[in-house]
C-alpha atoms as a PDB file:
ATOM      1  CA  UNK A   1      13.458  49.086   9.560  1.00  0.00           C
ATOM      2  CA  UNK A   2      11.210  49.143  12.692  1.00  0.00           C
ATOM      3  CA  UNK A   3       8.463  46.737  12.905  1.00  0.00           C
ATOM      4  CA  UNK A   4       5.529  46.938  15.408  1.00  0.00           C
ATOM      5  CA  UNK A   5       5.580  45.041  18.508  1.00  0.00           C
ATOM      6  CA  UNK A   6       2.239  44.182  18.194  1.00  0.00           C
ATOM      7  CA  UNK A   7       3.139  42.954  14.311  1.00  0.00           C
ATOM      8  CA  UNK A   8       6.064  41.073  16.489  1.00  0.00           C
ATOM      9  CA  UNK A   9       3.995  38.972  18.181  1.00  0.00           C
ATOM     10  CA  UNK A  10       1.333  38.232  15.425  1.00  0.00           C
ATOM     11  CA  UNK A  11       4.329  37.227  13.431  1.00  0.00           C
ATOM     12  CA  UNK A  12       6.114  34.858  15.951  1.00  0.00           C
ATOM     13  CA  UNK A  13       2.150  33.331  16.583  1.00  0.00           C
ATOM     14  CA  UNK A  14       2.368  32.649  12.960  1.00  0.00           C
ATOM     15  CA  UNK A  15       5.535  31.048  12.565  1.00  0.00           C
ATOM     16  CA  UNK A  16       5.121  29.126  16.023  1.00  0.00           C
ATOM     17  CA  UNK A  17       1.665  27.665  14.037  1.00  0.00           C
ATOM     18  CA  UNK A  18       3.863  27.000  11.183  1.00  0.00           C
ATOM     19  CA  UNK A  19       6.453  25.275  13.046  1.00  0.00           C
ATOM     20  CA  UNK A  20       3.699  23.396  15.183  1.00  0.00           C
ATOM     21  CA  UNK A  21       1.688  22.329  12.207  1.00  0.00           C
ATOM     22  CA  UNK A  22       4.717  20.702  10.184  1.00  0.00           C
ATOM     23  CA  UNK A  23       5.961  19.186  13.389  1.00  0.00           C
ATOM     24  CA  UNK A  24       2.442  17.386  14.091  1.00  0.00           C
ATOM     25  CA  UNK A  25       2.105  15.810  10.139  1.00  0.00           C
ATOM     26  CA  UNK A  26       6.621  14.858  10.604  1.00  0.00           C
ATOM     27  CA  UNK A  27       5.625  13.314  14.001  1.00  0.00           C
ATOM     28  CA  UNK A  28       2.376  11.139  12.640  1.00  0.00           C
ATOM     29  CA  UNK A  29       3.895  10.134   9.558  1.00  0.00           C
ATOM     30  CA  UNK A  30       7.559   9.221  11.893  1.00  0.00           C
ATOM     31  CA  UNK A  31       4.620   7.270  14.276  1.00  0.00           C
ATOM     32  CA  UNK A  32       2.713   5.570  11.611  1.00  0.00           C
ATOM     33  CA  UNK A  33       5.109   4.738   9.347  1.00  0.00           C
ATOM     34  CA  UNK A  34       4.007   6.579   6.422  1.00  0.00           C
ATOM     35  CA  UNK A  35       7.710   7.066   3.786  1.00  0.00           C
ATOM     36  CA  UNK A  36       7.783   8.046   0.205  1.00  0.00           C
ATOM     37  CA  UNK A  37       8.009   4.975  -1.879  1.00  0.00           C
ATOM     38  CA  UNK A  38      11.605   4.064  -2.476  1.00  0.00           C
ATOM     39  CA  UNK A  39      11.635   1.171  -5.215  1.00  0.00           C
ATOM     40  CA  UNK A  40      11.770   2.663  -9.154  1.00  0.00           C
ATOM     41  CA  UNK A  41      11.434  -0.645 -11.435  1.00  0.00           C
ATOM     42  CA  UNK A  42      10.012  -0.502 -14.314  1.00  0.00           C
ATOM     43  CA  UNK A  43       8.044  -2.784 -16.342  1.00  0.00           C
ATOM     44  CA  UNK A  44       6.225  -2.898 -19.905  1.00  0.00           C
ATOM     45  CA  UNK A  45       2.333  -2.829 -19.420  1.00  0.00           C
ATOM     46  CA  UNK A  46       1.763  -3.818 -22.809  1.00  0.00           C
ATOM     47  CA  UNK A  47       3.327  -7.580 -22.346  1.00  0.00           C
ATOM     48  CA  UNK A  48       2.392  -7.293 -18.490  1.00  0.00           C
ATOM     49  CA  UNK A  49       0.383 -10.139 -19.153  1.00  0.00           C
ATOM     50  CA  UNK A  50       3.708 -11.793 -20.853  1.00  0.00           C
ATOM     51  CA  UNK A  51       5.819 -11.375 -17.746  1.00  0.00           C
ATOM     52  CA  UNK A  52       6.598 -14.294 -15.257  1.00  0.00           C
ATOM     53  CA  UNK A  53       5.900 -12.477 -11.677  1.00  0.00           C
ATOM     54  CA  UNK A  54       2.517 -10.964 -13.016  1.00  0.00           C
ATOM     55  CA  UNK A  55       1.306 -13.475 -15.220  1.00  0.00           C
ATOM     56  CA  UNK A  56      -2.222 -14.671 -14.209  1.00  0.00           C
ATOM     57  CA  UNK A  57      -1.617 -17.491 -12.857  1.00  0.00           C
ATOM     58  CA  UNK A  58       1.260 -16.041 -10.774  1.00  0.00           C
ATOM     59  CA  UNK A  59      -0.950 -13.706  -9.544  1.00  0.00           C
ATOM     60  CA  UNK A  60      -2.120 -13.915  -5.026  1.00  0.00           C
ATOM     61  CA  UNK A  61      -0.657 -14.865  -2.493  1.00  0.00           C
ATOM     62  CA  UNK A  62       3.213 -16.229  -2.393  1.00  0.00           C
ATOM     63  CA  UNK A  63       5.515 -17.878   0.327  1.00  0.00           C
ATOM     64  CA  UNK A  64       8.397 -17.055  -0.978  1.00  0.00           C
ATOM     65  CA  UNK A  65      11.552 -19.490   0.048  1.00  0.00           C
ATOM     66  CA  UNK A  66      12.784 -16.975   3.083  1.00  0.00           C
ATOM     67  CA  UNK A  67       8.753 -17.451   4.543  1.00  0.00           C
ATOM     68  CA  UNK A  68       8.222 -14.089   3.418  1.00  0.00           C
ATOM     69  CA  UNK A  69       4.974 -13.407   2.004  1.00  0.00           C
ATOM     70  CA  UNK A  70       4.564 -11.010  -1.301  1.00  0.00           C
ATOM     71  CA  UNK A  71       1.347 -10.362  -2.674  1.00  0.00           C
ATOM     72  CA  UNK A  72       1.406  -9.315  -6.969  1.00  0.00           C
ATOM     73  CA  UNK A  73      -1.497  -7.866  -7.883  1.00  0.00           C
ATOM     74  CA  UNK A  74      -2.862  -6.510 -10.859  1.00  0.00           C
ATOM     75  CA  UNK A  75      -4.626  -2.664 -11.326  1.00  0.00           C
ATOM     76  CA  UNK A  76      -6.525  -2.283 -14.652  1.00  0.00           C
ATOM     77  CA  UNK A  77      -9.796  -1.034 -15.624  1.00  0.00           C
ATOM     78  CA  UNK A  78     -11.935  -1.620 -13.129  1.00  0.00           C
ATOM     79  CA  UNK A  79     -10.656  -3.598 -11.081  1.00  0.00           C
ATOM     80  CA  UNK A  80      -7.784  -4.960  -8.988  1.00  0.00           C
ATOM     81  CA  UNK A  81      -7.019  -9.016  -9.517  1.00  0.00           C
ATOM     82  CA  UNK A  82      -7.255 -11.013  -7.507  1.00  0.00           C
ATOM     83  CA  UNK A  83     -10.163  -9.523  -5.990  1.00  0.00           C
ATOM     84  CA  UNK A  84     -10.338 -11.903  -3.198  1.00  0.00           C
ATOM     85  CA  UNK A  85      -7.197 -12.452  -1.218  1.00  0.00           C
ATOM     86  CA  UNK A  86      -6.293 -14.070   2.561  1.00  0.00           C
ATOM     87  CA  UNK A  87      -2.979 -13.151   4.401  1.00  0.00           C
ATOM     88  CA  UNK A  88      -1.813 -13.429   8.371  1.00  0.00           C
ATOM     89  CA  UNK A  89      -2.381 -11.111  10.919  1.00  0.00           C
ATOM     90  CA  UNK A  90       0.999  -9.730  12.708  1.00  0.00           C
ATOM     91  CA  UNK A  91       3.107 -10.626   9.441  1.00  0.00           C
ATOM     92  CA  UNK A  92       5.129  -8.369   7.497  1.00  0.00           C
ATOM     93  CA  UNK A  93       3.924  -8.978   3.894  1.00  0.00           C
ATOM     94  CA  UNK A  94       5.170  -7.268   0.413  1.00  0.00           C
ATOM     95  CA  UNK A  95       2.542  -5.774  -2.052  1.00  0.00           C
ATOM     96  CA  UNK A  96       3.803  -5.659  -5.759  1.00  0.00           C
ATOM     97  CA  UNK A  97       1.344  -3.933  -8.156  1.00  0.00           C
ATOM     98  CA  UNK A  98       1.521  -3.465 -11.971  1.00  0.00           C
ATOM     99  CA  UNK A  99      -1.119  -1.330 -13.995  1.00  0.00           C
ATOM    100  CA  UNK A 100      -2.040  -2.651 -17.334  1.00  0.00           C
ATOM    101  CA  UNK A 101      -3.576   0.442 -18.480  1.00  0.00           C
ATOM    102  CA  UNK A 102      -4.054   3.818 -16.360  1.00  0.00           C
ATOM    103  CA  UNK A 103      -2.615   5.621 -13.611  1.00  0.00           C
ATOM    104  CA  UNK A 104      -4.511   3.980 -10.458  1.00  0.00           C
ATOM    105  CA  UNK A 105      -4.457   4.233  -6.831  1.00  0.00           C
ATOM    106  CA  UNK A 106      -4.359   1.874  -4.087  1.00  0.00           C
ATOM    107  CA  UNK A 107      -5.658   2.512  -0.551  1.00  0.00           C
ATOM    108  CA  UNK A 108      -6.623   0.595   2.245  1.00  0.00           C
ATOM    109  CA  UNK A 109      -8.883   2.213   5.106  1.00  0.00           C
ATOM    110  CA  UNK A 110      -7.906   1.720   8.729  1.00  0.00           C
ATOM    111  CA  UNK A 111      -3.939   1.082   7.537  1.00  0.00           C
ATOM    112  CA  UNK A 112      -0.907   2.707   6.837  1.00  0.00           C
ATOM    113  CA  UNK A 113      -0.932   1.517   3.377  1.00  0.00           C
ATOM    114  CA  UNK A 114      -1.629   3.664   0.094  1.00  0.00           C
ATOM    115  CA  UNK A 115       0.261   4.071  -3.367  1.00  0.00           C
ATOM    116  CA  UNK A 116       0.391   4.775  -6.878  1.00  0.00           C
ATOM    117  CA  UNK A 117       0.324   2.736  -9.580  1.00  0.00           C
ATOM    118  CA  UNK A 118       1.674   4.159 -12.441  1.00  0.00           C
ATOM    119  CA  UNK A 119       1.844   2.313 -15.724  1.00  0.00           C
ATOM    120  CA  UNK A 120       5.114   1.285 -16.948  1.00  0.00           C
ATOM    121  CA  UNK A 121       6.281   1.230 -13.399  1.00  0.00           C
ATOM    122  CA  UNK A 122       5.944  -1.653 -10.214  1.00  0.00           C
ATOM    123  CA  UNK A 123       4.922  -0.390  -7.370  1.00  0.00           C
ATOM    124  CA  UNK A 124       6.074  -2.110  -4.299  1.00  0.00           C
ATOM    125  CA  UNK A 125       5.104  -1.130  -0.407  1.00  0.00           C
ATOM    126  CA  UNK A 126       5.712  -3.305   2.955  1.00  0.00           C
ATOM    127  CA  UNK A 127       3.485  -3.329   5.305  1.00  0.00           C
ATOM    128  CA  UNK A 128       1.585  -5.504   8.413  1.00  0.00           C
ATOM    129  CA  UNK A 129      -2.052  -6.239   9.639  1.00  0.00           C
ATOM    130  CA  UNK A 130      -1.976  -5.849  13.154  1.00  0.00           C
ATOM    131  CA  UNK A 131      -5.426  -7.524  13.608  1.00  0.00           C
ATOM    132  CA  UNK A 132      -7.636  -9.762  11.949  1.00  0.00           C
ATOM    133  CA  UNK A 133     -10.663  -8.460   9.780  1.00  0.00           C
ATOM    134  CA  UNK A 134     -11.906  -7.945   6.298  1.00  0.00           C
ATOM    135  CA  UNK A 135     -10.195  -4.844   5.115  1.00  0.00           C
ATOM    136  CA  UNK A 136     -11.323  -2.984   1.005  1.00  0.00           C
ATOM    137  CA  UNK A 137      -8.942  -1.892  -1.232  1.00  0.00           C
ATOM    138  CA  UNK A 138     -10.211   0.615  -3.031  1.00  0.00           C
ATOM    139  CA  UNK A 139      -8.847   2.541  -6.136  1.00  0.00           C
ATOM    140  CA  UNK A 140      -8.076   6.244  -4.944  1.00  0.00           C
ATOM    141  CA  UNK A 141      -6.942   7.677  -8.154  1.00  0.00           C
ATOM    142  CA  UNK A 142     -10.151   8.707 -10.783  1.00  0.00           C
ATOM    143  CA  UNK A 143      -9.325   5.846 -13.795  1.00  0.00           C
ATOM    144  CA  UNK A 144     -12.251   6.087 -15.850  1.00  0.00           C
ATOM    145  CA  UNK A 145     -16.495   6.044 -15.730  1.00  0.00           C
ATOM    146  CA  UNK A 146     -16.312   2.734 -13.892  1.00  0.00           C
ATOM    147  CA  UNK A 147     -13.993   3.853 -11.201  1.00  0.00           C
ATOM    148  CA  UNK A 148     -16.701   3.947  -8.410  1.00  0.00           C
ATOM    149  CA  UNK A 149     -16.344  -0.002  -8.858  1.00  0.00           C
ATOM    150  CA  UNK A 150     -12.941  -0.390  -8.850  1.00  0.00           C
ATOM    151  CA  UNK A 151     -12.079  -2.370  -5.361  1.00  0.00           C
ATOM    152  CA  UNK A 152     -11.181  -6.029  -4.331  1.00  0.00           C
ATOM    153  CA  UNK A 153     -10.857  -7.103  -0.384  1.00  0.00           C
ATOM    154  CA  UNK A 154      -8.168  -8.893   1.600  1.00  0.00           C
ATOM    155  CA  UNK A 155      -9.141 -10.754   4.222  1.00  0.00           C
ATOM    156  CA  UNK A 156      -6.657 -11.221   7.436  1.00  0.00           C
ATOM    157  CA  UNK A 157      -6.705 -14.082   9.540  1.00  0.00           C
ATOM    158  CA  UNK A 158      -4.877 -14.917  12.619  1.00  0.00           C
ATOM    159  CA  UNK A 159      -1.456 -16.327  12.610  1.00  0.00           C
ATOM    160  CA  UNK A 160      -2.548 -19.514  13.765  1.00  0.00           C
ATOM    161  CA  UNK A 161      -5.236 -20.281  11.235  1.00  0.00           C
ATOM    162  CA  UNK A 162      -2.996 -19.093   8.881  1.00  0.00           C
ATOM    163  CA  UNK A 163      -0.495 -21.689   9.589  1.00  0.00           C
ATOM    164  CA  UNK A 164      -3.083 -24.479   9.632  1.00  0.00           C
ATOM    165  CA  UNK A 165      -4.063 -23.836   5.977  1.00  0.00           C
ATOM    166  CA  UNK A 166      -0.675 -22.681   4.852  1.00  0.00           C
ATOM    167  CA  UNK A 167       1.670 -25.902   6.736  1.00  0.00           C
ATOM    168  CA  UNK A 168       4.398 -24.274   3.876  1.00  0.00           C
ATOM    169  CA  UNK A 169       4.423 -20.993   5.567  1.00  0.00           C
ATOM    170  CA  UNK A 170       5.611 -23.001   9.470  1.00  0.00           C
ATOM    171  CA  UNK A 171       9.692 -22.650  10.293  1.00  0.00           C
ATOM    172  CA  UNK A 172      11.782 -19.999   9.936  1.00  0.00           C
ATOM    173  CA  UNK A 173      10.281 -18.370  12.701  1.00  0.00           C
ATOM    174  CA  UNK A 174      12.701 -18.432  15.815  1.00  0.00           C
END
């Protein structure tokens, strides 16, 4: 089989784009952090409401025991709840979302952090604030005639003021 020189070269250009292309988006996701999500629990949407972690009232901002911070939120038509939540700048902090009726999405402009939220399932990603700022969470996934409206906003603070309203969240810092 003899192939053209000339079809050589236009073939090795391709591949070499190829090969270039995949290495750039491997790189950027390797830089920034972006991985598949890894945690598969499940969860009944139809007694969501029912369950202890995303009950209403258990619903925000929690310091857990460790002085971790996990955030359980709520996706349903049209809306994510709370809509309104404060956390630290420079702080690892856990998301946990539940859906209590359709397939939403969760994405936050200017960070690494987007997901899924698929009914019958908790979504869970980890992720940090490097700087202080108002920052929308907005619903990514089309969920219905009132999805333009679907958004809530998290508000980051610096560490410091953090710790002056939260004394609870002070200590196992080294």
């Amino acid at each position: 089989m003899h192939i053209d020189p000339l079809e050589k070269k236009w073939l090795y250009i391709t591949f070499g784009m190829v090969g270039l292309f995949l290495g750039a988006i491997f790189i950027s996701a390797l830089i920034s952090g972006i991985h598949p999500p890894s945690n598969v629990e499940t969860i009944d949407s139809a007694r969501l409401h029912l369950s202890e972690e995303f009950a209403e009232d258990n619903l925000g901002v929690k310091i857990q025991s460790d002085g971790s911070i996990r955030v359980t939120m709520v996706a349903g038509r049209y809306g994510f709840f709370p809509r309104h939540i404060t956390l630290p700048a420079d702080t690892t902090i856990t998301f946990r979302w539940a859906s209590i009726d359709v397939l939403h999405g969760v994405h936050m402009p200017m960070t690494n952090m987007s997901t899924m939220v698929v009914p019958g399932y908790v979504a869970e990603v980890t992720t940090e604030f490097p700087k202080p700022g108002d920052y929308p969470m907005l619903c990514n996934e089309y969920c219905g005639t009132g999805h333009d409206f679907m958004w809530s906003k998290v508000t980051v603070v610096d560490k410091q003021t953090w710790e002056r309203q939260h004394p609870s969240s002070k200590g196992d810092e080294s």
